[in-house]
N, C-alpha and C. Protein backbone atom coordinates (compact mmCIF):
# COMPACT_ATOMS: atom_id res chain seq x y z
N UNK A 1 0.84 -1.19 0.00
CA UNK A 1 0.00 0.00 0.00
C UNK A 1 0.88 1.25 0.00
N UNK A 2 0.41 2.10 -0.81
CA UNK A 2 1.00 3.35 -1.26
C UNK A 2 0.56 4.51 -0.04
N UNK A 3 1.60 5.10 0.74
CA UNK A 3 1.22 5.87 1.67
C UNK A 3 1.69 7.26 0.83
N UNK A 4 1.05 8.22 0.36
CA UNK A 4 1.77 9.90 -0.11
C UNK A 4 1.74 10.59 1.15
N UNK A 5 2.84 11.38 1.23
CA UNK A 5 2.82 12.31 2.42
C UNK A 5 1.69 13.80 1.60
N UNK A 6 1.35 14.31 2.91
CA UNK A 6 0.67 15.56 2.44
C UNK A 6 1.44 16.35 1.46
N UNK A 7 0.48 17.16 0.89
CA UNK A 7 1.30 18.14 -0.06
C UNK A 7 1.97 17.30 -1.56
N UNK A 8 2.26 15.76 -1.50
CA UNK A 8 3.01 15.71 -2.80
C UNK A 8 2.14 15.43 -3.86
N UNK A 9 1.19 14.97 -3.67
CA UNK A 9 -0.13 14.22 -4.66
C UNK A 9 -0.89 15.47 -5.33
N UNK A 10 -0.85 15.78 -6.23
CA UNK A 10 -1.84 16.86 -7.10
C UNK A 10 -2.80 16.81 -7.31
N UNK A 11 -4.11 18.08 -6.62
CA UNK A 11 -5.21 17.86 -6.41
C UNK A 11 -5.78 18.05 -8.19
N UNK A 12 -4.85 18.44 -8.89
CA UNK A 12 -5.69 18.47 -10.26
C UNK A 12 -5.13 17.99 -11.55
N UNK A 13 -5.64 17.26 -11.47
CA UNK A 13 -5.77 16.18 -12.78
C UNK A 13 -5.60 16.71 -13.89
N UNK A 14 -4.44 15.90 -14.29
CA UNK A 14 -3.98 16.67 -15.70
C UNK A 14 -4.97 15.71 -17.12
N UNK A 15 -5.86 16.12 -18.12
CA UNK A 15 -6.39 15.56 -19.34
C UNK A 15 -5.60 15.24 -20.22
N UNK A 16 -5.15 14.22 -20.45
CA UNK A 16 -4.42 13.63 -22.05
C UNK A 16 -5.27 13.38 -22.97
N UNK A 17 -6.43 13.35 -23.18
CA UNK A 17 -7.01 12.36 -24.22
C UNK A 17 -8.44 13.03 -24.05
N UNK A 18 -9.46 12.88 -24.96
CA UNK A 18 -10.84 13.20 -24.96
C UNK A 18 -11.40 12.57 -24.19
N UNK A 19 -11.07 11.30 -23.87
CA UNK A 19 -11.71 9.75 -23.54
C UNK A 19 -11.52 10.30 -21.80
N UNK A 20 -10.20 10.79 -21.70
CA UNK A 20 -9.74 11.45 -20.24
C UNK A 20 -10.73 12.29 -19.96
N UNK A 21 -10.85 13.25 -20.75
CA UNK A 21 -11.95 14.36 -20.22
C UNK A 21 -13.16 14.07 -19.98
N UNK A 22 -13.95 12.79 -20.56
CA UNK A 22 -15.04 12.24 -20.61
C UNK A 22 -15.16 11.74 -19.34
N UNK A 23 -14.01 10.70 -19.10
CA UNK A 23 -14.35 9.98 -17.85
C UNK A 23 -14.06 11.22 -16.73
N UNK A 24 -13.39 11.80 -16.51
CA UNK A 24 -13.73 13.00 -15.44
C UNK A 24 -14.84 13.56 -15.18
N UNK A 25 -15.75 14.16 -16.32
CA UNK A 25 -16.49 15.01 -16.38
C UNK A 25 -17.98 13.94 -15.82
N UNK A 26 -17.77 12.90 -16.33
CA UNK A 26 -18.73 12.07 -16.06
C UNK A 26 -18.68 11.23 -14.45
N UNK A 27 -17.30 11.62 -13.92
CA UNK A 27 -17.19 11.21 -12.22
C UNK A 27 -18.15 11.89 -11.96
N UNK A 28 -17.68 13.65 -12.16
CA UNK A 28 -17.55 14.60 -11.76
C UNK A 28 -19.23 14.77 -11.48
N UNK A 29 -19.92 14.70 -12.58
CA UNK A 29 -21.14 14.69 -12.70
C UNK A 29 -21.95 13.87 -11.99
N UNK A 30 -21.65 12.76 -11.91
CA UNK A 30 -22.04 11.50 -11.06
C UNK A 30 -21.92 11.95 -9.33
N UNK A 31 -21.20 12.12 -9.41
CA UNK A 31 -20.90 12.66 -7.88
C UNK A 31 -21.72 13.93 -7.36
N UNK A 32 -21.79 14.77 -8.28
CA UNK A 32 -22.33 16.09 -7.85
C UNK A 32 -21.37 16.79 -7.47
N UNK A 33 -20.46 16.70 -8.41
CA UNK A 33 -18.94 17.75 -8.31
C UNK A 33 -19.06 18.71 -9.34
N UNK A 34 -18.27 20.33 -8.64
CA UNK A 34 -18.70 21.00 -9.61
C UNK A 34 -17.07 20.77 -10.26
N UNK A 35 -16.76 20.96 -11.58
CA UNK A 35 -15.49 21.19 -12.07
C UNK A 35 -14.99 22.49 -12.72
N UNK A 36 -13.92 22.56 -12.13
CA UNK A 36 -12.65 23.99 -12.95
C UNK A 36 -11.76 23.31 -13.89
N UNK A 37 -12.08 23.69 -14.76
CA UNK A 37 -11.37 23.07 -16.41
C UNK A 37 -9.90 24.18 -16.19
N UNK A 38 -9.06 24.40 -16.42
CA UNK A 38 -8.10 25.14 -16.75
C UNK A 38 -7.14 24.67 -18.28
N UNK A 39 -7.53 25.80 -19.36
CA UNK A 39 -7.32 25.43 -21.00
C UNK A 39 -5.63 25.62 -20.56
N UNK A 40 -4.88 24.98 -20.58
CA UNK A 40 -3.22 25.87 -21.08
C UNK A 40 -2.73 25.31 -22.30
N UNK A 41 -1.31 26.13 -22.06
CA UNK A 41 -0.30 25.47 -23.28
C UNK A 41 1.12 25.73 -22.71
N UNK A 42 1.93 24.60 -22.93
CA UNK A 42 2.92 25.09 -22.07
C UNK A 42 3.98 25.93 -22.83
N UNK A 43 3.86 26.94 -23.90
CA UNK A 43 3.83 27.67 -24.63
C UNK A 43 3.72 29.31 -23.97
N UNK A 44 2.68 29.31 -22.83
CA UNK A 44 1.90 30.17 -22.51
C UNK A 44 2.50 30.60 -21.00
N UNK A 45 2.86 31.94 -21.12
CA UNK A 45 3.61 31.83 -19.54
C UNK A 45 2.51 31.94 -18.74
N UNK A 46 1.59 32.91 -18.85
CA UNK A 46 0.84 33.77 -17.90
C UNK A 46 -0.17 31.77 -17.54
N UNK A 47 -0.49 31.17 -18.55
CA UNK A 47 -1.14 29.81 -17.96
C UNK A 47 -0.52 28.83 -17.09
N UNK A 48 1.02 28.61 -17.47
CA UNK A 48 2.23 28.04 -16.68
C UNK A 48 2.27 28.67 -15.06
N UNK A 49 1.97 30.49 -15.27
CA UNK A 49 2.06 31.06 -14.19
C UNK A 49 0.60 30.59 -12.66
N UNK A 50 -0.43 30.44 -13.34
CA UNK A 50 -1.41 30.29 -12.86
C UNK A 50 -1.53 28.49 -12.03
N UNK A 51 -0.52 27.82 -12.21
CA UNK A 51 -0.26 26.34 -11.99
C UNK A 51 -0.47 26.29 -10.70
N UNK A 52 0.12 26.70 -10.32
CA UNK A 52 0.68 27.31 -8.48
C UNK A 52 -0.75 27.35 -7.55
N UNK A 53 -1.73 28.63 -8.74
CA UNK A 53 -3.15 28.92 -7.91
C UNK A 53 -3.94 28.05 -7.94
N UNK A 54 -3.88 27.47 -9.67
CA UNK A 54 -5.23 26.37 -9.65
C UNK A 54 -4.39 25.13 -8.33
N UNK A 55 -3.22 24.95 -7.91
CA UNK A 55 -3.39 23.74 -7.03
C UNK A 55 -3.88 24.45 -5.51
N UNK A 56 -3.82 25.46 -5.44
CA UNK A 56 -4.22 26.27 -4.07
C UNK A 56 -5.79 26.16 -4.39
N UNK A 57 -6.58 26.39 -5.03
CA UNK A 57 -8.01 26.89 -4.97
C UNK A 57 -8.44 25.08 -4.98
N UNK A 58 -7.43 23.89 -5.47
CA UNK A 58 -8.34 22.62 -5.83
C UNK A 58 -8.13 22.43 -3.77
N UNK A 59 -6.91 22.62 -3.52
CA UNK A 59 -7.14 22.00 -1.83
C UNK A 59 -7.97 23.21 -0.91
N UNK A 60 -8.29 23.98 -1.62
CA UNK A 60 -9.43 25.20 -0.87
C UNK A 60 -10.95 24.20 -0.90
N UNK A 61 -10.59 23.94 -2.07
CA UNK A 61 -12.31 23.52 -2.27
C UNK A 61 -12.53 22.11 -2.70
N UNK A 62 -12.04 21.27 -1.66
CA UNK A 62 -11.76 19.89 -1.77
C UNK A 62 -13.01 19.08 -2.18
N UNK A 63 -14.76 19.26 -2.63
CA UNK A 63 -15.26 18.98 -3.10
C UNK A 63 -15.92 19.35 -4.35
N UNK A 64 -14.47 19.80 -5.15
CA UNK A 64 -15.01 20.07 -6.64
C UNK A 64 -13.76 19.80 -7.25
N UNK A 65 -14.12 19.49 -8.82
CA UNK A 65 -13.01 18.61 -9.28
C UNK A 65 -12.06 20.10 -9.71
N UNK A 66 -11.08 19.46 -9.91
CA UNK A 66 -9.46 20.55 -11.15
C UNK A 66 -8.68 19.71 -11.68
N UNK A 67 -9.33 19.80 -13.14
CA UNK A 67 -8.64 19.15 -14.48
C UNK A 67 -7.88 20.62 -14.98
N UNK A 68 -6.38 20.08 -15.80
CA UNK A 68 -6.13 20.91 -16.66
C UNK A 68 -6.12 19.97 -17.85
N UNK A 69 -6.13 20.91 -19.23
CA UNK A 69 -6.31 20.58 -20.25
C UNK A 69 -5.06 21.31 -21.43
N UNK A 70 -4.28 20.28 -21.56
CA UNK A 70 -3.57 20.90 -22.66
C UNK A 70 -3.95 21.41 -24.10
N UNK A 71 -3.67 22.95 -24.24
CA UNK A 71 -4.65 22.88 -25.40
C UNK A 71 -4.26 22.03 -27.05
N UNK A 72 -2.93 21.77 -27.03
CA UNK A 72 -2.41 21.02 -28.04
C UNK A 72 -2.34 19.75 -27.98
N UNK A 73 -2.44 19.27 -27.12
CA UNK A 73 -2.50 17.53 -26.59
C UNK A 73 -3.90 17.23 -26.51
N UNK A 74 -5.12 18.13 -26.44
CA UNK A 74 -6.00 17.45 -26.49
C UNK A 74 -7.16 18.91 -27.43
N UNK A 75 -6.60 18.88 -28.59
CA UNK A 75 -7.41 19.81 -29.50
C UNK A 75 -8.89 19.41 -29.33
N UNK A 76 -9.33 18.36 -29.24
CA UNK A 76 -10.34 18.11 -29.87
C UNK A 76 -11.43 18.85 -28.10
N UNK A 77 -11.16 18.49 -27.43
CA UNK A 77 -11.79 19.20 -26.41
C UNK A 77 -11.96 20.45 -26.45
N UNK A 78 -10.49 21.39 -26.52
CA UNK A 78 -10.39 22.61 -26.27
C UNK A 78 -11.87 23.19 -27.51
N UNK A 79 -11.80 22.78 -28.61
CA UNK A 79 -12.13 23.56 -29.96
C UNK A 79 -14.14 23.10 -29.30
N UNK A 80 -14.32 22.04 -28.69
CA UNK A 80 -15.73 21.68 -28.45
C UNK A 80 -16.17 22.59 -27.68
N UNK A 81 -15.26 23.35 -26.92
CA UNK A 81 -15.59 24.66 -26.08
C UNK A 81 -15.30 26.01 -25.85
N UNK A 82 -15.01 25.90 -27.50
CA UNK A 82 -14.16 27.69 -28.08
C UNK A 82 -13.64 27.85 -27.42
N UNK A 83 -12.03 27.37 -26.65
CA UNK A 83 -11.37 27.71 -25.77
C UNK A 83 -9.96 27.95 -27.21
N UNK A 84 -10.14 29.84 -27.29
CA UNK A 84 -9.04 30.27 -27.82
C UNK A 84 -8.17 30.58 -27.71
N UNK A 85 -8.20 31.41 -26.37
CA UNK A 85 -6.87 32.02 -26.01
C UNK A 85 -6.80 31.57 -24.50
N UNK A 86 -5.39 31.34 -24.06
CA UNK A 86 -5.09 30.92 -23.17
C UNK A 86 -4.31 31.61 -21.89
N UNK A 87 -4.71 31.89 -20.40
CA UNK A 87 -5.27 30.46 -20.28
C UNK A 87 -6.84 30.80 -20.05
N UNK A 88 -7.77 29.38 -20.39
CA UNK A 88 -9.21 29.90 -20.17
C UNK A 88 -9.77 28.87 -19.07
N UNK A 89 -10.58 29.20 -18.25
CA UNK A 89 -10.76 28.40 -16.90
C UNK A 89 -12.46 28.14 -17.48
N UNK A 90 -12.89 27.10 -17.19
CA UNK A 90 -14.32 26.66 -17.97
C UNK A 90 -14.73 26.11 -16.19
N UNK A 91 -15.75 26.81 -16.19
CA UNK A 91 -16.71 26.03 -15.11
C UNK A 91 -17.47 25.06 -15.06
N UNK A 92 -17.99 24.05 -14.75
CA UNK A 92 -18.95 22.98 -15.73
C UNK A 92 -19.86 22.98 -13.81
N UNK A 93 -21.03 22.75 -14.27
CA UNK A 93 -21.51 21.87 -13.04
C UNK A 93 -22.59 20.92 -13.59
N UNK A 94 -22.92 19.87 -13.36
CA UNK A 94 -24.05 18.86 -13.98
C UNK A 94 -23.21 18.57 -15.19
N UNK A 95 -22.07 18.50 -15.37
CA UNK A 95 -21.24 18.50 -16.72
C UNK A 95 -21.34 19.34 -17.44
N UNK A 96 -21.99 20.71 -17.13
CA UNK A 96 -22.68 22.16 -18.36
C UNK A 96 -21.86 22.88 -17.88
N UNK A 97 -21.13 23.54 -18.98
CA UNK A 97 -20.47 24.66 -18.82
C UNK A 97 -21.68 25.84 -18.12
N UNK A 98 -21.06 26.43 -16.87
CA UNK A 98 -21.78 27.30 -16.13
C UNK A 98 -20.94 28.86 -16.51
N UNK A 99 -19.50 28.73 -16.75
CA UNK A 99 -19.21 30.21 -16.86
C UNK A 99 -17.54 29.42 -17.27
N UNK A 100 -17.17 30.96 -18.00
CA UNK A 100 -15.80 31.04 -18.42
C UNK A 100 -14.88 32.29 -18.44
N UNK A 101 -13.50 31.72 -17.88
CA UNK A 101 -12.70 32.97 -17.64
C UNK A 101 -11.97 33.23 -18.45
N UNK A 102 -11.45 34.14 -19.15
CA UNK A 102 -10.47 34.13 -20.33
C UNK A 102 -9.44 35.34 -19.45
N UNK A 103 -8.10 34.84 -19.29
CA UNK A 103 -6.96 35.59 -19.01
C UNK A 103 -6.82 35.16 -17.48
N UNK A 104 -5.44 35.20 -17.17
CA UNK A 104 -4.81 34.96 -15.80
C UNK A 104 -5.43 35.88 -15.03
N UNK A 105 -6.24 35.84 -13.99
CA UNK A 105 -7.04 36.59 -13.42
C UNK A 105 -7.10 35.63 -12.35
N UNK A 106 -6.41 36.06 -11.20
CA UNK A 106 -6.56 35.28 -9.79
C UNK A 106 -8.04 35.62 -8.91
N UNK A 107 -7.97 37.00 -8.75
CA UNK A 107 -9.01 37.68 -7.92
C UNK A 107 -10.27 37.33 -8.36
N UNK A 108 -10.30 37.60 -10.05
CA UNK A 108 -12.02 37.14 -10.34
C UNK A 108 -12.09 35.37 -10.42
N UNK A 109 -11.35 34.46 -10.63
CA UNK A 109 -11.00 33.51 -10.53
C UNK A 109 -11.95 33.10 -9.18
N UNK A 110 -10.90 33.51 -8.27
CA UNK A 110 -11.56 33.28 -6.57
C UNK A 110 -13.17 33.85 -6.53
N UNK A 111 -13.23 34.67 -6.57
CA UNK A 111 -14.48 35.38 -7.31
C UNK A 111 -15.70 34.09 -7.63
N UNK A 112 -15.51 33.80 -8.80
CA UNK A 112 -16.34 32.64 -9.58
C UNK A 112 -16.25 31.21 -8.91
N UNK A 113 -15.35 30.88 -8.55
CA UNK A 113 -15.04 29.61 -8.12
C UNK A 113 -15.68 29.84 -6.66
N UNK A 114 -16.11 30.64 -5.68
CA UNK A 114 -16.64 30.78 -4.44
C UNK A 114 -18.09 30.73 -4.91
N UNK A 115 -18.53 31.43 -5.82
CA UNK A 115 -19.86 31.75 -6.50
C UNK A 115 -20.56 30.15 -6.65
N UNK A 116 -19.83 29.37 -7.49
CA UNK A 116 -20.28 28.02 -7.86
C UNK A 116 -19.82 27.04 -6.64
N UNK A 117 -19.44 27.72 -5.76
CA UNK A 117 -19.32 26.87 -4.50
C UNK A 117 -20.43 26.81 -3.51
N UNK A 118 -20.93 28.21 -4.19
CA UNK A 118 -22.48 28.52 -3.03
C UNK A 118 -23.34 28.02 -3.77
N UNK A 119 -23.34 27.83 -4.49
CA UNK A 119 -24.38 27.29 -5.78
C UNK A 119 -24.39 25.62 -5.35
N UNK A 120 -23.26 25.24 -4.33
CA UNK A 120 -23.14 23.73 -3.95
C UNK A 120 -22.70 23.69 -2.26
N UNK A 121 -23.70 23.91 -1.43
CA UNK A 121 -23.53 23.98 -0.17
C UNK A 121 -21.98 23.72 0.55
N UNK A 122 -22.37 22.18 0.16
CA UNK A 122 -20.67 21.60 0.79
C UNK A 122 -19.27 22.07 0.33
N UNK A 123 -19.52 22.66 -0.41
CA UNK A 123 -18.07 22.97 -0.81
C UNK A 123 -17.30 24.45 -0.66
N UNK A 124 -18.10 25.11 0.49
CA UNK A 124 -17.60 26.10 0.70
C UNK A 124 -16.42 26.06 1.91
N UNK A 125 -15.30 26.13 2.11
CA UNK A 125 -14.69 26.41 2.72
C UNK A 125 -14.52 27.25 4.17
């Protein structure tokens, strides 16, 4: 049995594949999790820069999912959700996109992600 100490295990799930994003979205949904999509490219500083927050806001709000999504490793997702410019943070709850952020934006970030937390009792912090 695999013991991780705190802190080393990553609360957000990185997407390789469509098939990846499917089966997440469909936990996610199943469960009654809300999810934070985060679009990057590792191309992209200001999305590279934001790595740091999305793992702070997934252990803030330990009952909602955080996938990132490469936007070149997994085109076929990004383009199903006009995710153009990067980085773009996609909200989903019931698996429906509920709202989207376009640009490194911490404050409104926290902002939205508290919003769809009240929108889900338990997961407010």
């Amino acid at each position: 049995m695999e013991v991780e100490e705190q802190g080393t295990k990553s609360r957000v799930v990185k997407v390789n594949s469509k098939e990846s994003w499917d089966f997440h979205v469909n936990q996610a949904t199943l469960q009654g999790c809300p999810i934070v999509a985060h679009f990057t490219a590792v191309w992209c500083i200001p999305s590279v820069a934001m790595k740091p927050f999305m793992e702070e806001l997934a252990y803030m709000y330990q009952n909602m999912s955080f996938l990132t999504v490469d936007v070149d490793e997994v085109k076929e997702v990004a383009s199903k959700y006009e995710v153009k410019a990067m980085p773009t943070f996609l909200l989903l709850k019931g698996g429906v996109p509920v709202d989207k952020i376009v640009g490194a934006n911490p404050d409104e970030m926290k902002k939205r992600i508290h919003s769809l937390a009240q929108s889900n009792p338990t997961d407010i912090p």
